[in-house]
Protein backbone atom coordinates (compact mmCIF):
# COMPACT_ATOMS: atom_id res chain seq x y z
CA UNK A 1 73.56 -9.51 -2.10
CA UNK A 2 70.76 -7.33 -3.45
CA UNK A 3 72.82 -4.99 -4.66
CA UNK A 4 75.03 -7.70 -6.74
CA UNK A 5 72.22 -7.95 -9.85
CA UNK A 6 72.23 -4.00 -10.28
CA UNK A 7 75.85 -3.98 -10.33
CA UNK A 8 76.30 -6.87 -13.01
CA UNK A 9 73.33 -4.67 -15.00
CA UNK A 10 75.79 -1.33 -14.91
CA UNK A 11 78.32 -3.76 -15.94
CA UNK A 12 76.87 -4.96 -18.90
CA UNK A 13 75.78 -1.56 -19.95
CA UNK A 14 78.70 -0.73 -20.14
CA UNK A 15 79.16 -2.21 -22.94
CA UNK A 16 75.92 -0.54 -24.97
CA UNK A 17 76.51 2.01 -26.99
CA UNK A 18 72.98 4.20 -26.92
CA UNK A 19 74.03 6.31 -29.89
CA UNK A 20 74.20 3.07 -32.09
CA UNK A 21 70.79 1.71 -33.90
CA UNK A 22 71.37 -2.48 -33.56
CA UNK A 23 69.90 -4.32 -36.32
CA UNK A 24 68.54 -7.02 -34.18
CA UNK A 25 67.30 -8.06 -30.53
CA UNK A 26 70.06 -9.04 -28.22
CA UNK A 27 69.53 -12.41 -26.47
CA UNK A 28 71.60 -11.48 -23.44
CA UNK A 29 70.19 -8.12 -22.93
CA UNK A 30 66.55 -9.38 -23.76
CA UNK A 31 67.15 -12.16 -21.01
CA UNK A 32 68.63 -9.79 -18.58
CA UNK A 33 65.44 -7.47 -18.86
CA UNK A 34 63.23 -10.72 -18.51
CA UNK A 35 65.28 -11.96 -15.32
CA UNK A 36 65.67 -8.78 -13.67
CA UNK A 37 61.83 -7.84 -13.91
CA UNK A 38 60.83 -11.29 -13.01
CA UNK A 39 62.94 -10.48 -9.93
CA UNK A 40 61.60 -6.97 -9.47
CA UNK A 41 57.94 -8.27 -9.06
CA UNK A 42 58.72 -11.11 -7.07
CA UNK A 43 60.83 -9.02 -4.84
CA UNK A 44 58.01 -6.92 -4.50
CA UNK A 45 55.43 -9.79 -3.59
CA UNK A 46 53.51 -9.17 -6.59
CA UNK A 47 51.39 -11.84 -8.04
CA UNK A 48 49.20 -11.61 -11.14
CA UNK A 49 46.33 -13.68 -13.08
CA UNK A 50 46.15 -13.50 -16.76
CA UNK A 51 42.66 -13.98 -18.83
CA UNK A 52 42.39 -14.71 -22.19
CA UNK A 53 46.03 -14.94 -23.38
CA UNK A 54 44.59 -17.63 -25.58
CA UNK A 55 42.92 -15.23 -27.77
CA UNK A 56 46.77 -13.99 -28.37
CA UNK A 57 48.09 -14.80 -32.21
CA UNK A 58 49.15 -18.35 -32.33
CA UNK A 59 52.09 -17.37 -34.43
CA UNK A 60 53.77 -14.00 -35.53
CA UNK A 61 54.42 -10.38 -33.91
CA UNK A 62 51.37 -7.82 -33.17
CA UNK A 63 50.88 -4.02 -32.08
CA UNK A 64 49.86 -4.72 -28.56
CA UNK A 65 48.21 -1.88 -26.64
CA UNK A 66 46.87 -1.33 -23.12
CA UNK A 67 45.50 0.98 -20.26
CA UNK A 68 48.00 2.44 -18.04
CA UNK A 69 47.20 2.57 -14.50
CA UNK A 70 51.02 2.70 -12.50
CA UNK A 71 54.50 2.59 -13.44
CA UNK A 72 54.48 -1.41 -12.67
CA UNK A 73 52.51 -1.73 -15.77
CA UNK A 74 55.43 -2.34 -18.57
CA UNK A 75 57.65 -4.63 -15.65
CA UNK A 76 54.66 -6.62 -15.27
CA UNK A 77 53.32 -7.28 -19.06
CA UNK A 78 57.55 -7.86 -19.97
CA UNK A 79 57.51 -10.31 -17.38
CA UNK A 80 53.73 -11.90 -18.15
CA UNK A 81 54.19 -12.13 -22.06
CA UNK A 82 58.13 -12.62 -22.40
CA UNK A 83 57.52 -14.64 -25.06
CA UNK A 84 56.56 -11.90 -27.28
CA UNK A 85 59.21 -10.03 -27.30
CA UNK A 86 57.36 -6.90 -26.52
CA UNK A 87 59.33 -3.71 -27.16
CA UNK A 88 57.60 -0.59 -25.55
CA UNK A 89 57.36 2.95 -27.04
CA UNK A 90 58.16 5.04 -23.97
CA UNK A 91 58.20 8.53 -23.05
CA UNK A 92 62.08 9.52 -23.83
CA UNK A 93 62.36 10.00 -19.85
CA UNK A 94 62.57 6.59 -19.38
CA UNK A 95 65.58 6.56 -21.81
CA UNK A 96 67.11 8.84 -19.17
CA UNK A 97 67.01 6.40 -16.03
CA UNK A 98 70.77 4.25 -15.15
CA UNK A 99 71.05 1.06 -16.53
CA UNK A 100 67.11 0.51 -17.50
CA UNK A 101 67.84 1.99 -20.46
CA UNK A 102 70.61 0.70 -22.02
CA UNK A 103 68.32 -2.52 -21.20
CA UNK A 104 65.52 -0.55 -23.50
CA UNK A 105 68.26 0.23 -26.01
CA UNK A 106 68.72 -3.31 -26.83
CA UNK A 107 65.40 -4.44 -26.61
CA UNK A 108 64.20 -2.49 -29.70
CA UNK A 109 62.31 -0.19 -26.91
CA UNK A 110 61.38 3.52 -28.93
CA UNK A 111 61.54 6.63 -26.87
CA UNK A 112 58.84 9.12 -27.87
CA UNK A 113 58.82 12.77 -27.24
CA UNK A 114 55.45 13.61 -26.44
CA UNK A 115 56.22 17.78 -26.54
CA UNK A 116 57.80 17.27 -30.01
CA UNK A 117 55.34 15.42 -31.15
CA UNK A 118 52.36 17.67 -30.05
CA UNK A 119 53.76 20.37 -31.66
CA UNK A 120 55.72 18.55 -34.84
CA UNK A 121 53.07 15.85 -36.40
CA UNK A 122 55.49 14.64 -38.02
CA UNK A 123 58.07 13.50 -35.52
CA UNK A 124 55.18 11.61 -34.50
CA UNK A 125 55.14 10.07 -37.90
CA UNK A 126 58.86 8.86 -37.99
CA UNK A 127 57.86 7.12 -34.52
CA UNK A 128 54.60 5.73 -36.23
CA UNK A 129 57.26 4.50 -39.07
CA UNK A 130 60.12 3.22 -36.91
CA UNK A 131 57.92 1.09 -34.64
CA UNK A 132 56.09 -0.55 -37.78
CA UNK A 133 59.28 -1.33 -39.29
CA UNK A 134 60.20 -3.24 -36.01
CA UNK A 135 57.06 -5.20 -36.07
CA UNK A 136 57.84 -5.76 -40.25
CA UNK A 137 61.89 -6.63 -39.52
CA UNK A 138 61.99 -8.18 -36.46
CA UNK A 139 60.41 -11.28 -34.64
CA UNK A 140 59.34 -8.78 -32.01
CA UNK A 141 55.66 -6.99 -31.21
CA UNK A 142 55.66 -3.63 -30.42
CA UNK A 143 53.83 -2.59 -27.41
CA UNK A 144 52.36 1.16 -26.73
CA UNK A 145 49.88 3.04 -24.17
CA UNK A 146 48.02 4.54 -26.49
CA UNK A 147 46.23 6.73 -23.39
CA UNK A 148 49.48 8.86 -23.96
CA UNK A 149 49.91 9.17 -20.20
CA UNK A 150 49.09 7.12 -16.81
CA UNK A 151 45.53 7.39 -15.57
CA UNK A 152 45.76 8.41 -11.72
CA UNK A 153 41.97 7.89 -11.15
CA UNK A 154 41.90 4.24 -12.87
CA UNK A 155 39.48 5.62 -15.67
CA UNK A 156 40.30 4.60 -19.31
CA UNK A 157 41.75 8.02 -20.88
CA UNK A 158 41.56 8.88 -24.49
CA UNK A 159 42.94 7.49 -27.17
CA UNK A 160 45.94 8.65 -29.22
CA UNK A 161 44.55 7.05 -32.87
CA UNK A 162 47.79 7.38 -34.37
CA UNK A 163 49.02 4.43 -32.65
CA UNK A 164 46.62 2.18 -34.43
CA UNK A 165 48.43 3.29 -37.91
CA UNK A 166 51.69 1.38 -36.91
CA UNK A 167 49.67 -2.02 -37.29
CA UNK A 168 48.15 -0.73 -39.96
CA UNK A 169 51.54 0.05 -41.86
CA UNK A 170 53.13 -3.12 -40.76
CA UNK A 171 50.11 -5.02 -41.43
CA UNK A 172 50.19 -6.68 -38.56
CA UNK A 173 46.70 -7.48 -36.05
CA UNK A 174 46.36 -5.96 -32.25
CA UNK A 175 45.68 -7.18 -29.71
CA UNK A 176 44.22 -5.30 -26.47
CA UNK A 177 44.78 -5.67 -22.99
CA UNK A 178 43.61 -4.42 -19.62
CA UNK A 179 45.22 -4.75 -16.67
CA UNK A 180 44.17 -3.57 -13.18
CA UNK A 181 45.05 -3.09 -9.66
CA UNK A 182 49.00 -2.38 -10.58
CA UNK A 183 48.43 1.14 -9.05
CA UNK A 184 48.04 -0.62 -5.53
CA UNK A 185 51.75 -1.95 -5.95
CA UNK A 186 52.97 1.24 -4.28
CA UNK A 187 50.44 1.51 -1.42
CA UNK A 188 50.96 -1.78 -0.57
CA UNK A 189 54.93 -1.78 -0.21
CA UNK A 190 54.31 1.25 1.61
CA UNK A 191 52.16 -0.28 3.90
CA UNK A 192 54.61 -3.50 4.61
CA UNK A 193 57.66 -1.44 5.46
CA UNK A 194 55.12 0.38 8.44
């Protein structure tokens, strides 16, 4: 029975076609990434408490950005602040991984080449451009980790700046979150199989 939700996922990717730029957010596939992460986390025993989400815009889309502590960190803040329609520049990796990223695909997510863009400023640019024409076109915010990488000893990293100039050509506010103790996910599954 666990196994049944994965294989209706490969199922409906299927029917994705990666190569293809969609003009708009797909319902079903936006839905599927909201059920199956809901299910991840609670599968996983994780529980969360949110602060301040009333400090969020009332109405419209935003550049939201945030620390990055684990690789729970974009499951969790889909499933926290689904109604947002956050769509996540990732690391093109992530594009890489079975039936996640058709999921990504269709939820407007960017992959990002962090080698290219070190070396070719302006790949970076076209990233900076595509993600503030989401935020401009679409209903959906666009979220990004602006430390450029995880932080394995839970200290806030440097910023990237160039993230900030997608809000700024989308005019569009930000809004900035923290969120903490996701890199104990692992150690703590870990510890319950024992």
């Amino acid at each position: 029975f666990i196994l049944l939700p994965f294989l209706f996922l490969f199922i409906c990717g299927l029917f994705v076609d990666a190569k293809k730029q969609y003009d708009r957010d797909s319902r079903f596939f936006r839905g599927l990434l909201d059920g199956s992460t809901t299910v991840i986390l609670w599968c996983l025993g994780v529980r969360y408490n949110i602060v301040g989400e009333e400090k969020f815009p009332a109405e419209g889309n935003f550049l939201f950005i945030s620390n990055h502590r684990s690789n729970y960190d974009p499951i969790i803040q889909w499933t926290v602040f689904k109604r947002y329609k956050i769509s996540f520049i990732s690391k093109k990796e992530n594009f890489k991984i079975p039936i996640v990223n058709k999921l990504m695909h269709m939820c407007f997510c960017l992959p990002l080449d962090r080698e290219d863009n070190r070396k070719n400023p302006r790949k970076a640019m076209e990233t900076v451009n595509r993600a503030a024409r989401l935020l401009t076109e679409t209903g959906n915010s666009v979220g990004v980790y602006p430390e450029g990488k995880r932080s394995k000893e839970c200290r806030l990293l440097p910023f990237h700046s160039g993230v900030l100039k997608v809000a700024q050509k989308a005019g569009r506010p930000i809004v900035v979150s923290t969120i903490e103790g996701t890199e104990n996910i692992f150690r703590n599954i870990r510890r319950f199989r024992k």
